[in-house]
Protein backbone atom coordinates (compact mmCIF):
# COMPACT_ATOMS: atom_id res chain seq x y z
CA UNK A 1 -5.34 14.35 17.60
CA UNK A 2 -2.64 12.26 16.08
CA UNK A 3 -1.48 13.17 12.36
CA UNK A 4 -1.32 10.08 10.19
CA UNK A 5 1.35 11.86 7.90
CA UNK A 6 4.34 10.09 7.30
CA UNK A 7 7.98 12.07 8.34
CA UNK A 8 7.54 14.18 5.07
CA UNK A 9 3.87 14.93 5.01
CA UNK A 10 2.75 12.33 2.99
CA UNK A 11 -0.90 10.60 3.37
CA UNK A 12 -1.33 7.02 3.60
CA UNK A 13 -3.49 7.09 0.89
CA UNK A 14 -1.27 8.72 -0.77
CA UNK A 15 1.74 6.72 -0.55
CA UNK A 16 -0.60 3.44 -1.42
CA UNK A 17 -1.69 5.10 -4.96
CA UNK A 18 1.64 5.73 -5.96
CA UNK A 19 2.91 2.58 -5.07
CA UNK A 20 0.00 1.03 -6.63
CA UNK A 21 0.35 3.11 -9.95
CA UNK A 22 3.72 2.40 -9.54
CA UNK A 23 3.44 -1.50 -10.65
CA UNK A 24 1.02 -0.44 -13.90
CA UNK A 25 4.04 -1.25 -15.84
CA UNK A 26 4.58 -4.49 -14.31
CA UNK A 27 3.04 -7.99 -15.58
CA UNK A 28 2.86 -9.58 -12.37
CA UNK A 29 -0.04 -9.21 -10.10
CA UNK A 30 0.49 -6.45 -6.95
CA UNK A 31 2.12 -8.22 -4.04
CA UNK A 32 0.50 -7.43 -0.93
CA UNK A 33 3.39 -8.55 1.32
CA UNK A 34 5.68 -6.11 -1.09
CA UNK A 35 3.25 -3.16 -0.79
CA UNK A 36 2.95 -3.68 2.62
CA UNK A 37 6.75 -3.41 3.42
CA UNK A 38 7.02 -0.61 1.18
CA UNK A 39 4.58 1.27 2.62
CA UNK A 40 5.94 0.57 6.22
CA UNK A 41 9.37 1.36 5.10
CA UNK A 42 8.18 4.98 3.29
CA UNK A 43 5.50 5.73 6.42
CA UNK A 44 6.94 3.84 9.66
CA UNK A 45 4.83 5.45 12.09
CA UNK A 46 1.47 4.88 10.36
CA UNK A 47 -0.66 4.20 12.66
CA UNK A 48 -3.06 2.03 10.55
CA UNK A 49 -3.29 -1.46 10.72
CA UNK A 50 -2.29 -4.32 7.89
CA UNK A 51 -5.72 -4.81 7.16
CA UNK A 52 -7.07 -1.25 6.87
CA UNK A 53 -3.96 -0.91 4.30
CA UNK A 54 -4.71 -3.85 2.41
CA UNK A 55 -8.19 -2.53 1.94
CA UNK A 56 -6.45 0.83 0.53
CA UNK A 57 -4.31 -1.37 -1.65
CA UNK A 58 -7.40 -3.19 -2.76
CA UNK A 59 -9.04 -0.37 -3.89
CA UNK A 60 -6.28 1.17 -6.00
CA UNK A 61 -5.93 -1.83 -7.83
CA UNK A 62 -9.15 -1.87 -8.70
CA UNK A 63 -8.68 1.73 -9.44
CA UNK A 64 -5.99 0.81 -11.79
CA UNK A 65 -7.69 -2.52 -12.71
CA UNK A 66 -4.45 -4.62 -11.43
CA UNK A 67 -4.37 -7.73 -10.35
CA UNK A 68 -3.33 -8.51 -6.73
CA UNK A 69 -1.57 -11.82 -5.78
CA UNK A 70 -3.10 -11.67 -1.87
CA UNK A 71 -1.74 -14.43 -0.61
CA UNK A 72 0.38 -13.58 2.67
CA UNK A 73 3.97 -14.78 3.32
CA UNK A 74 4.26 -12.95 6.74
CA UNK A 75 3.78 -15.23 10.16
């Protein structure tokens, strides 16, 4: 079975809370293109695709009750 933990033994999940609880601070709403890229960039051999992450992302915000600018940039 493939491991979905990143080069240091990080989760997913784990990486998308802290980056999520990361931005409490921040006015703006969450970027999902930004979260998305920093995810890939801290974990680039997860396995799991955009959307499964942007449900993670979701779900911290909510979490965290922060708002989340969704709309994609990417082609």
């Amino acid at each position: 079975m493939r491991t979905l933990l990143g080069l240091d033994g990080r989760l997913p999940s784990d990486v998308v809370n802290h980056y999520v609880h990361s931005r409490l601070s921040y006015s703006q709403p969450l970027s999902i293109d930004r979260a998305l890229l920093a995810i890939r960039t801290v974990l680039p051999n997860c396995e799991l695709s955009d959307p499964k992450l942007i449900r993670m992302l979701e779900a911290a915000a909510a979490k965290y009750r922060i708002k989340i600018d969704g709309r994609m940039h990417r082609n």
